[in-house]
Protein backbone atom coordinates (compact mmCIF):
# COMPACT_ATOMS: atom_id res chain seq x y z
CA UNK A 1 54.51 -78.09 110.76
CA UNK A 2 53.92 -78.90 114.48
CA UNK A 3 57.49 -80.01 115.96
CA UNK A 4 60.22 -81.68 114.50
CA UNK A 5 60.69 -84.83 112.48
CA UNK A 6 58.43 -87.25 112.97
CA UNK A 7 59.88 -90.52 114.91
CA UNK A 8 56.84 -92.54 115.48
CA UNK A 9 53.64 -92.76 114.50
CA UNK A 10 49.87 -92.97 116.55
CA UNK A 11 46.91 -94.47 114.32
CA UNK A 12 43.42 -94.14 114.93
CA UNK A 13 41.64 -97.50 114.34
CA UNK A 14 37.54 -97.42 113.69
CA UNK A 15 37.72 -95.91 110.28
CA UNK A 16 41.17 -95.10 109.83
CA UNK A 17 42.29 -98.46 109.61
CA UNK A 18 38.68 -101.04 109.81
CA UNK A 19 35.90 -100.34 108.14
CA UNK A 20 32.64 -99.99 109.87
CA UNK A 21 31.03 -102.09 107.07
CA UNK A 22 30.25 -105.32 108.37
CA UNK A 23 28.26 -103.87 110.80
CA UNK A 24 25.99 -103.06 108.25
CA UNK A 25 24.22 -107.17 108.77
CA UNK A 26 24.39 -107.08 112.42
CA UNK A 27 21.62 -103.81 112.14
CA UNK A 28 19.97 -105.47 109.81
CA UNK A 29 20.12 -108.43 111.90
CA UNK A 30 18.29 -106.53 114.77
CA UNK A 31 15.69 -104.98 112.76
CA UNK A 32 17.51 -101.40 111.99
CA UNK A 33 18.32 -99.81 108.95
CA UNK A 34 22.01 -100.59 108.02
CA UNK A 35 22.54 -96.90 106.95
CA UNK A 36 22.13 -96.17 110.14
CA UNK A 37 25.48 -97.18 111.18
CA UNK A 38 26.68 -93.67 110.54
CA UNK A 39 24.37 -91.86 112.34
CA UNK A 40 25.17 -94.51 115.16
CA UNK A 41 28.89 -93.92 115.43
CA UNK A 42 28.68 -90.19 115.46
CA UNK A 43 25.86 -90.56 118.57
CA UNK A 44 28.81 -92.65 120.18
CA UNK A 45 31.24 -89.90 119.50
CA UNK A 46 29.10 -87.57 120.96
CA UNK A 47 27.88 -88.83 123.96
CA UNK A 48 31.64 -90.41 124.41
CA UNK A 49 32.96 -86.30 124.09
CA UNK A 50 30.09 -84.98 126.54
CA UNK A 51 31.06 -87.14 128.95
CA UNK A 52 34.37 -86.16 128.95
CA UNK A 53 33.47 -82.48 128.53
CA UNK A 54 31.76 -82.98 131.90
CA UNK A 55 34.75 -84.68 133.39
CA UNK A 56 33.53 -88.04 133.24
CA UNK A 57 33.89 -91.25 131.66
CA UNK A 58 32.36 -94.28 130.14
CA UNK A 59 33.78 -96.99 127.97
CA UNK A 60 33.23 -96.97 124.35
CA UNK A 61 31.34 -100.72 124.81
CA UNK A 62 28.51 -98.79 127.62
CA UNK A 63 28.34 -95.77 125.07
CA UNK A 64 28.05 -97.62 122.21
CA UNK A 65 25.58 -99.69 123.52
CA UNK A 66 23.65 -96.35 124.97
CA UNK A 67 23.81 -94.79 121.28
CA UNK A 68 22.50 -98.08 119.74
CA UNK A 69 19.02 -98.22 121.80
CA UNK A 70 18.67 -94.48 121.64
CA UNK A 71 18.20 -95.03 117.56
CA UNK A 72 14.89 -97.50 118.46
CA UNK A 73 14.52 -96.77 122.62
CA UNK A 74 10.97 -98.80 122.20
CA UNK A 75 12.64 -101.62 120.61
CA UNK A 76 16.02 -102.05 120.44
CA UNK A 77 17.68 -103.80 123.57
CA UNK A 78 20.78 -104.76 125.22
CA UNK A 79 21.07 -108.05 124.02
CA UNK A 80 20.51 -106.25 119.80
CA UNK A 81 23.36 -104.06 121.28
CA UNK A 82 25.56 -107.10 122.14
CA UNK A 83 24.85 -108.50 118.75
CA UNK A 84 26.84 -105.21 117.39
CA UNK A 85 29.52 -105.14 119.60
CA UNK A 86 30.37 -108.17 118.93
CA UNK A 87 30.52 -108.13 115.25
CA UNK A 88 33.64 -104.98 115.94
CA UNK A 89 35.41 -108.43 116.15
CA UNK A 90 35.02 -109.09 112.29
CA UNK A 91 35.92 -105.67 111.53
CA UNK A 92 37.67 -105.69 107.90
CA UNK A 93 41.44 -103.67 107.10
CA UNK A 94 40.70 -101.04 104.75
CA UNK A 95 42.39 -102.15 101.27
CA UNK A 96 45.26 -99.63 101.44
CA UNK A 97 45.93 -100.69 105.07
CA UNK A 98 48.71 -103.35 104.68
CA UNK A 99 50.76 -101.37 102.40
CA UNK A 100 50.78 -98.01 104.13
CA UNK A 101 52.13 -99.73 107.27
CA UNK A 102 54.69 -101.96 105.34
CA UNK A 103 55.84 -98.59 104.07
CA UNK A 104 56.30 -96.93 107.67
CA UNK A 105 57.78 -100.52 109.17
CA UNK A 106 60.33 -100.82 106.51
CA UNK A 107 61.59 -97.25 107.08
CA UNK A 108 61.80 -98.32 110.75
CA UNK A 109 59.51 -96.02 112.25
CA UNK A 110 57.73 -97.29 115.37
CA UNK A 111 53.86 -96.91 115.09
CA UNK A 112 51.12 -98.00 118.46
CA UNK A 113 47.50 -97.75 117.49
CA UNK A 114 45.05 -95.23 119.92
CA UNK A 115 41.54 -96.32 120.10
CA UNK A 116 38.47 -95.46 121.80
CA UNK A 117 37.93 -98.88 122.40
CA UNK A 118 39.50 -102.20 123.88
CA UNK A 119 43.21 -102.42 123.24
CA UNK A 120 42.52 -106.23 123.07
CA UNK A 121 40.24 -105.99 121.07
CA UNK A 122 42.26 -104.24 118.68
CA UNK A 123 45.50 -106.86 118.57
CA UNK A 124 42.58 -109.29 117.95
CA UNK A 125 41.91 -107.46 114.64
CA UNK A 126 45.22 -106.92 113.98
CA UNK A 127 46.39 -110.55 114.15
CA UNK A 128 43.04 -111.55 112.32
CA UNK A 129 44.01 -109.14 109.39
CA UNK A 130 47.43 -110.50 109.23
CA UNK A 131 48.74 -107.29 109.83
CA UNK A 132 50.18 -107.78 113.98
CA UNK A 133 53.86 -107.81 112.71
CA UNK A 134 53.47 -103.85 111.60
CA UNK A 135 51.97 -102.44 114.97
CA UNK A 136 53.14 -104.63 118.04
CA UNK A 137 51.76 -101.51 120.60
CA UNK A 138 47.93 -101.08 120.94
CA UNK A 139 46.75 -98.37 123.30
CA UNK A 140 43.37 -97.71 124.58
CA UNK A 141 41.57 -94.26 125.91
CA UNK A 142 40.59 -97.06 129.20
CA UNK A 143 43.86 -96.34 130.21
CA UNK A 144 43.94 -92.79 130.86
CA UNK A 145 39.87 -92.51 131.21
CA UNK A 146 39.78 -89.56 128.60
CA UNK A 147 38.27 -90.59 125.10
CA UNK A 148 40.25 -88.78 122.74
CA UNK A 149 40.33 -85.41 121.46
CA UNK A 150 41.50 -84.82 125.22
CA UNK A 151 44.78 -84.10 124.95
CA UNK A 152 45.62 -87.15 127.69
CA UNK A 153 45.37 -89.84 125.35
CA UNK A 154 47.23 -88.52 123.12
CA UNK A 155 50.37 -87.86 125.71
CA UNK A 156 49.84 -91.46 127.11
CA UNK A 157 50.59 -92.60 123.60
CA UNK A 158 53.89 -90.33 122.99
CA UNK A 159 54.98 -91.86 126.61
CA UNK A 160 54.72 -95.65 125.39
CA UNK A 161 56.45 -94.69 122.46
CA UNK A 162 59.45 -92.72 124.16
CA UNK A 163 58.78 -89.35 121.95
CA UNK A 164 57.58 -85.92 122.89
CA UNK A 165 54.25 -85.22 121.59
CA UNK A 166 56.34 -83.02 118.45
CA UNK A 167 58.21 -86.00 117.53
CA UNK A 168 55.22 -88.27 116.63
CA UNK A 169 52.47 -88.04 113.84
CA UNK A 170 48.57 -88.71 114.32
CA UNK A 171 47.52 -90.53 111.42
CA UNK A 172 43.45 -90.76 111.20
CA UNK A 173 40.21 -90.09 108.71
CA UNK A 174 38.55 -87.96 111.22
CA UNK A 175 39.26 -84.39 111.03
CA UNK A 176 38.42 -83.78 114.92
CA UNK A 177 41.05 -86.60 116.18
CA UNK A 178 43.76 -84.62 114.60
CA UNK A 179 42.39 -81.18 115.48
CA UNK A 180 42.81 -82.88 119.38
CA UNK A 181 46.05 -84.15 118.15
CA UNK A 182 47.22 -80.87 116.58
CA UNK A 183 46.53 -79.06 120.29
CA UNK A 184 48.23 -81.82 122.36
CA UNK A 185 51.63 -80.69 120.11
CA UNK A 186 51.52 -84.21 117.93
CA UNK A 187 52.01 -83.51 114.09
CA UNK A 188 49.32 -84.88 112.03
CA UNK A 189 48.16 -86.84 108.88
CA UNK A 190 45.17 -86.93 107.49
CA UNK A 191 43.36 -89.48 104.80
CA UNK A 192 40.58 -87.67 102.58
CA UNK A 193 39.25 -90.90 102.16
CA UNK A 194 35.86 -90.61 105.05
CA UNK A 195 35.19 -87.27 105.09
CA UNK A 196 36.32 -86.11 101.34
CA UNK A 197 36.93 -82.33 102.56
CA UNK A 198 38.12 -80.97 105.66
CA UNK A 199 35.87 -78.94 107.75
CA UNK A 200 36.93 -76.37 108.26
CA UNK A 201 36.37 -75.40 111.77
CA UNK A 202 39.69 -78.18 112.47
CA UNK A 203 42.77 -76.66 112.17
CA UNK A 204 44.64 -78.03 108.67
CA UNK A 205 46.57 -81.33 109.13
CA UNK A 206 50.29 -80.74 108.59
CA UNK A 207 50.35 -83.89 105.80
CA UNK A 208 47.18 -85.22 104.19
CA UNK A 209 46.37 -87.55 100.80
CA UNK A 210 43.60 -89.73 100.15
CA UNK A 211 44.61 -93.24 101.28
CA UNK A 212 47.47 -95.02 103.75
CA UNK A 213 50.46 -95.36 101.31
CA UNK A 214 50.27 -91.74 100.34
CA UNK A 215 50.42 -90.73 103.67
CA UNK A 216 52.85 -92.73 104.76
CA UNK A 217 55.27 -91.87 102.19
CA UNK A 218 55.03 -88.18 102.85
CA UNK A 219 55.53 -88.94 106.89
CA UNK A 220 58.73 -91.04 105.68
CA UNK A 221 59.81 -88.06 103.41
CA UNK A 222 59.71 -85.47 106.31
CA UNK A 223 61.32 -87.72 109.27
């Protein structure tokens, strides 16, 4: 394993913790196929890491919104973009959510969430969920103008939690958050439950299991 013991923990939010699922309607909504919310979040990703590839930045709302039209450029427009973004405000906890961070809270170990996206925003769903008294720190990419795998972000977040980067533990679905993770000296935890199989061009997380509460117990078990 990267590092010592683990004394904190950094979650990744958009599929980690919400599910992307109730912006299923608000395609619909704007005339685009709902199963195209996939395909819509990895364009995001992308165009989020070429930017900063290029050393450059934009925040996740103007590449979000950029990704959205570029599924319909002839039809979809910035006001069917706003309609999305705005429904990331109903964004639903995962089922397994509330337990796996009761687990890490009642062993005492500090977590702050890391998002691509509005640290506001975030606390919003958190307090909406029921689920603000768990994870009290939310941290946004804005802050260091770096979307994550950059290995910026991921510092920024060991320095609000008062840990070096091998004290704390990157807990997220996506197999290329934790590879950035892994190379900015964080340990890391992943949950099988997005991607089902790790590719295998990521480097291998040091804990993984298929939802929150499994994970969490094997992060308590090694700090």
């Amino acid at each position: 394993m990267t590092g010592s013991a683990a004394k904190a923990v950094v979650l990744d939010v958009n599929e980690t913790l919400f599910s992307l699922d109730v912006l299923r309607p608000a395609f619909a909504e704007i005339g685009l196929d709902a199963n195209a919310v996939p395909l819509w979040f990895a364009r995001t990703l992308r165009d989020g890491f070429a930017l900063c590839a290029s050393d450059d930045y934009r925040s996740f709302p103007d590449v979000a919104a950029s990704a959205l039209i570029s599924l319909d450029p002839h039809r979809v427009t910035t006001d069917d973009a706003s309609v999305v973004l705005s429904a990331f405000g109903r964004l639903r906890a995962h089922p397994d959510v509330s337990e796996g961070l009761a687990l890490l809270a009642d062993a005492g170990i500090p977590m702050c969430t890391l998002s691509q996206g509005n640290a506001d925003n975030v606390r919003r769903l958190f307090d909406g969920a029921g689920l603000s008294d768990y994870v009290t720190e939310h941290l946004s990419v804005e802050a260091v103008q770096r979307w994550k795998p950059a290995p910026q972000p991921y510092h920024y977040a060991c320095e609000n939690l008062g840990v070096s980067p091998g004290e704390a533990t990157m807990v997220a679905v996506h197999s290329w958050d934790l590879h950035g993770a892994r190379r900015a000296g964080l340990r890391t935890a992943w949950i099988s439950r997005l991607e089902g199989a790790r590719p295998a061009i990521f480097d291998a997380a040091d804990i993984h299991g298929p939802d929150l509460p499994a994970v969490a117990r094997l992060i308590i078990e090694a700090a």
